[in-house]
C-alpha atoms as a PDB file:
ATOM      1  CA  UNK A   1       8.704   9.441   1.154  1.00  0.00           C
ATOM      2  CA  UNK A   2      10.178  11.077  -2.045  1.00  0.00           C
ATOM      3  CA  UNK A   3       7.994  10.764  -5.249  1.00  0.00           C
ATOM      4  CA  UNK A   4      10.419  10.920  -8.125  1.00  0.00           C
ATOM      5  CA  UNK A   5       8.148  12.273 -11.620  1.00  0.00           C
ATOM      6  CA  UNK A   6      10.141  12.284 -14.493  1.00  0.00           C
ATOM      7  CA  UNK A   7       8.958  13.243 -18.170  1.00  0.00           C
ATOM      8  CA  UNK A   8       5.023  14.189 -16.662  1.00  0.00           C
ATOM      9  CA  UNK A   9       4.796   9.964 -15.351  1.00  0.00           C
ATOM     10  CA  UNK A  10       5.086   7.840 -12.178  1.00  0.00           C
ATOM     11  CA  UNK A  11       7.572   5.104 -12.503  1.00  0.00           C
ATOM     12  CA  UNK A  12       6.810   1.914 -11.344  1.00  0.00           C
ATOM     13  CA  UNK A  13       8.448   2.451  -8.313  1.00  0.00           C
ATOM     14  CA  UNK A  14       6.541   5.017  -7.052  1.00  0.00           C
ATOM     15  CA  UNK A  15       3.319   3.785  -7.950  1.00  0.00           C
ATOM     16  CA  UNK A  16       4.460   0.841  -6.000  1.00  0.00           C
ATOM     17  CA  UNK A  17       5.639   2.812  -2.939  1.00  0.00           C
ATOM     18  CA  UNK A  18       2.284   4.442  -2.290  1.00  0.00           C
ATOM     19  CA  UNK A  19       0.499   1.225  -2.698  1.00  0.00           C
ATOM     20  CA  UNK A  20       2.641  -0.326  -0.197  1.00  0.00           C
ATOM     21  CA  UNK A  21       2.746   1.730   2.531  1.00  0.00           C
ATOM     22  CA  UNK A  22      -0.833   3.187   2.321  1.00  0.00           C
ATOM     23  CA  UNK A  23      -2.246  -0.318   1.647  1.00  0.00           C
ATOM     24  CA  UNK A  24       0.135  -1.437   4.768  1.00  0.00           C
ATOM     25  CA  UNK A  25      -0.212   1.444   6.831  1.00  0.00           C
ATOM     26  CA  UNK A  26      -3.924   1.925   6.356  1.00  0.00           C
ATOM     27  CA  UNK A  27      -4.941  -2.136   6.742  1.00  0.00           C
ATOM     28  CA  UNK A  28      -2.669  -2.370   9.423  1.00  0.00           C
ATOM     29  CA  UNK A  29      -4.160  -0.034  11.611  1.00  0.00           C
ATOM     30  CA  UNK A  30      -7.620  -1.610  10.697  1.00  0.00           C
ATOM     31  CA  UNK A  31      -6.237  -4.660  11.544  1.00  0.00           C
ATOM     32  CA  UNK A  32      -5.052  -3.943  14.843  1.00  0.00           C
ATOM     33  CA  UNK A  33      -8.084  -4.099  17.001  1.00  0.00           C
ATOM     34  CA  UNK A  34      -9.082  -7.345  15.539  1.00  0.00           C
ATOM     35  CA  UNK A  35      -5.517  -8.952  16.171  1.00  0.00           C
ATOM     36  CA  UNK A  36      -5.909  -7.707  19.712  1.00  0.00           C
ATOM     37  CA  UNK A  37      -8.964  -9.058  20.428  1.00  0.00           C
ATOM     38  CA  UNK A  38      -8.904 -12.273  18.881  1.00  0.00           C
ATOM     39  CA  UNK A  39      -4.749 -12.966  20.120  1.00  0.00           C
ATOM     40  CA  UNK A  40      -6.367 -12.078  23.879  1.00  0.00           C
ATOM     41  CA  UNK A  41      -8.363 -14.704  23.176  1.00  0.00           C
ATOM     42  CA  UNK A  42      -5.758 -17.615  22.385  1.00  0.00           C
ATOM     43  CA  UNK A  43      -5.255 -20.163  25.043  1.00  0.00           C
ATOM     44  CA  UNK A  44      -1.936 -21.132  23.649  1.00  0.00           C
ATOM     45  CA  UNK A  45       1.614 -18.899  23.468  1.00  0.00           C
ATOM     46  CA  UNK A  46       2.631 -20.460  20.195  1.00  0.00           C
ATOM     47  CA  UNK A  47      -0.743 -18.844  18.407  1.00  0.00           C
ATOM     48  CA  UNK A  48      -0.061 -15.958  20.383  1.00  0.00           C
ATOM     49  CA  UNK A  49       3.185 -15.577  18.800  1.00  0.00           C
ATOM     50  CA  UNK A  50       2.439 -16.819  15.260  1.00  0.00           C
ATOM     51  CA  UNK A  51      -0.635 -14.775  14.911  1.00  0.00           C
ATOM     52  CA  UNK A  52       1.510 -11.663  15.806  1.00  0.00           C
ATOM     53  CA  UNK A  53       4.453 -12.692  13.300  1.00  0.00           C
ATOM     54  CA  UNK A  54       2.199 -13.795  10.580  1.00  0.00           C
ATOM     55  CA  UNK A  55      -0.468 -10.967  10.090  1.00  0.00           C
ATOM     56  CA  UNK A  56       2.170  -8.709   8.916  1.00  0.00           C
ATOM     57  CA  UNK A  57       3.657 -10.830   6.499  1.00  0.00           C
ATOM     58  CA  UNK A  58       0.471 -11.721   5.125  1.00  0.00           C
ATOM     59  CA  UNK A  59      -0.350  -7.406   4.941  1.00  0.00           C
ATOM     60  CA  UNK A  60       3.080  -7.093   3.226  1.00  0.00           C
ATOM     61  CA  UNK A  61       2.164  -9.658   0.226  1.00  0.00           C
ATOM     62  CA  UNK A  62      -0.960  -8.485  -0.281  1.00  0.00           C
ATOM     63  CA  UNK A  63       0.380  -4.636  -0.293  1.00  0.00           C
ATOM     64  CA  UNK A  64       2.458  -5.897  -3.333  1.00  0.00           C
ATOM     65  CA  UNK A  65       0.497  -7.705  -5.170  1.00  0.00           C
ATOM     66  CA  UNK A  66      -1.742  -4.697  -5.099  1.00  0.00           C
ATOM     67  CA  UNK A  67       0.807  -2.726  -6.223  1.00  0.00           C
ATOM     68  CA  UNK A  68       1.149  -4.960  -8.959  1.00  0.00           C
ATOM     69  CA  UNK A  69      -2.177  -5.121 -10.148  1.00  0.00           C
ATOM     70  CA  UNK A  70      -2.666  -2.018  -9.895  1.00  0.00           C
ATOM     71  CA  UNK A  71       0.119  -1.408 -12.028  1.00  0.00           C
ATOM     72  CA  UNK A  72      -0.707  -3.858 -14.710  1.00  0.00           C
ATOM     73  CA  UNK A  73      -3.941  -2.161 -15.028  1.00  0.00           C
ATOM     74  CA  UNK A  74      -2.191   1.053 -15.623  1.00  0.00           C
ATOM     75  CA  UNK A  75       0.073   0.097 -17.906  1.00  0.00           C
ATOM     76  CA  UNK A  76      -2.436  -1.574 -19.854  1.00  0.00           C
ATOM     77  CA  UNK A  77      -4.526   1.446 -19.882  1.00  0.00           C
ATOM     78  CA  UNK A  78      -1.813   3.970 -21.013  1.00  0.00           C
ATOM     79  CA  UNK A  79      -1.593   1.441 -24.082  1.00  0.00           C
ATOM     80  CA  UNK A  80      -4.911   2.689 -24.454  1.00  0.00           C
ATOM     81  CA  UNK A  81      -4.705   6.596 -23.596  1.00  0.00           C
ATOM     82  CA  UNK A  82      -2.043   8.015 -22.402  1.00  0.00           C
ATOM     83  CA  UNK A  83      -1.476   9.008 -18.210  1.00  0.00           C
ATOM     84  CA  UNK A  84      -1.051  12.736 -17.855  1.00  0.00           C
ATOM     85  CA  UNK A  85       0.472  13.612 -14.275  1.00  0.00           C
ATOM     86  CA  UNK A  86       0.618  17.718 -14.376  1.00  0.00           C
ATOM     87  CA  UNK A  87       2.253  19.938 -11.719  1.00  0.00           C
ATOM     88  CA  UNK A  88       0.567  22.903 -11.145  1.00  0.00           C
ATOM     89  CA  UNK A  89       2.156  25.376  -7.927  1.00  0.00           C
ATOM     90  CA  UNK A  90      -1.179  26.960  -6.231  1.00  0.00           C
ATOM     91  CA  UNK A  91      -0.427  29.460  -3.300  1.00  0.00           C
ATOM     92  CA  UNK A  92      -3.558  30.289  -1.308  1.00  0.00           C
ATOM     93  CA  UNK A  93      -3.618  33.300   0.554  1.00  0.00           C
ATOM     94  CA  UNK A  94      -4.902  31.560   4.367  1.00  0.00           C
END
């Protein structure tokens, strides 16, 4: 994933891209054990099936409207102050 900063700030679309996939990624493999469980569980194929299609739709809309909150709250706090990202290069001797 390439973070693009430009002028010391995010754009939206990065902001956006790490709320995605680390909401997705992150909830998904939370999710996992539960789907697995309670899909064993089903007695028929078509909940099977529609549990297994559905869940990662549902992750996807809530991983952007997340984003977009999330966004809309910083943008209405750099209205405020202003969002400093700085880039500092720190080489550690291991």
């Amino acid at each position: 994933m390439k973070i693009t900063v430009t002028n010391s700030k995010l754009p939206f679309t990065s902001i956006m891209k790490i709320t995605f996939f680390g909401y997705f990624i992150g909830m998904g493999l939370v999710i996992i054990p539960f789907v697995l469980l309670d899909v064993g569980g089903m007695s028929e194929n078509t909940n099977r099936i529609t549990a297994i299609i559905i869940i990662p739709i549902i992750l996807a809309i809530q991983a952007v409207l997340l984003g977009l909150v999330l966004n809309l709250g910083l943008f209405i706090y750099s209205k405020v102050k202003p969002i400093e990202v700085e880039h500092s290069e720190n080489q550690q001797n291991l």
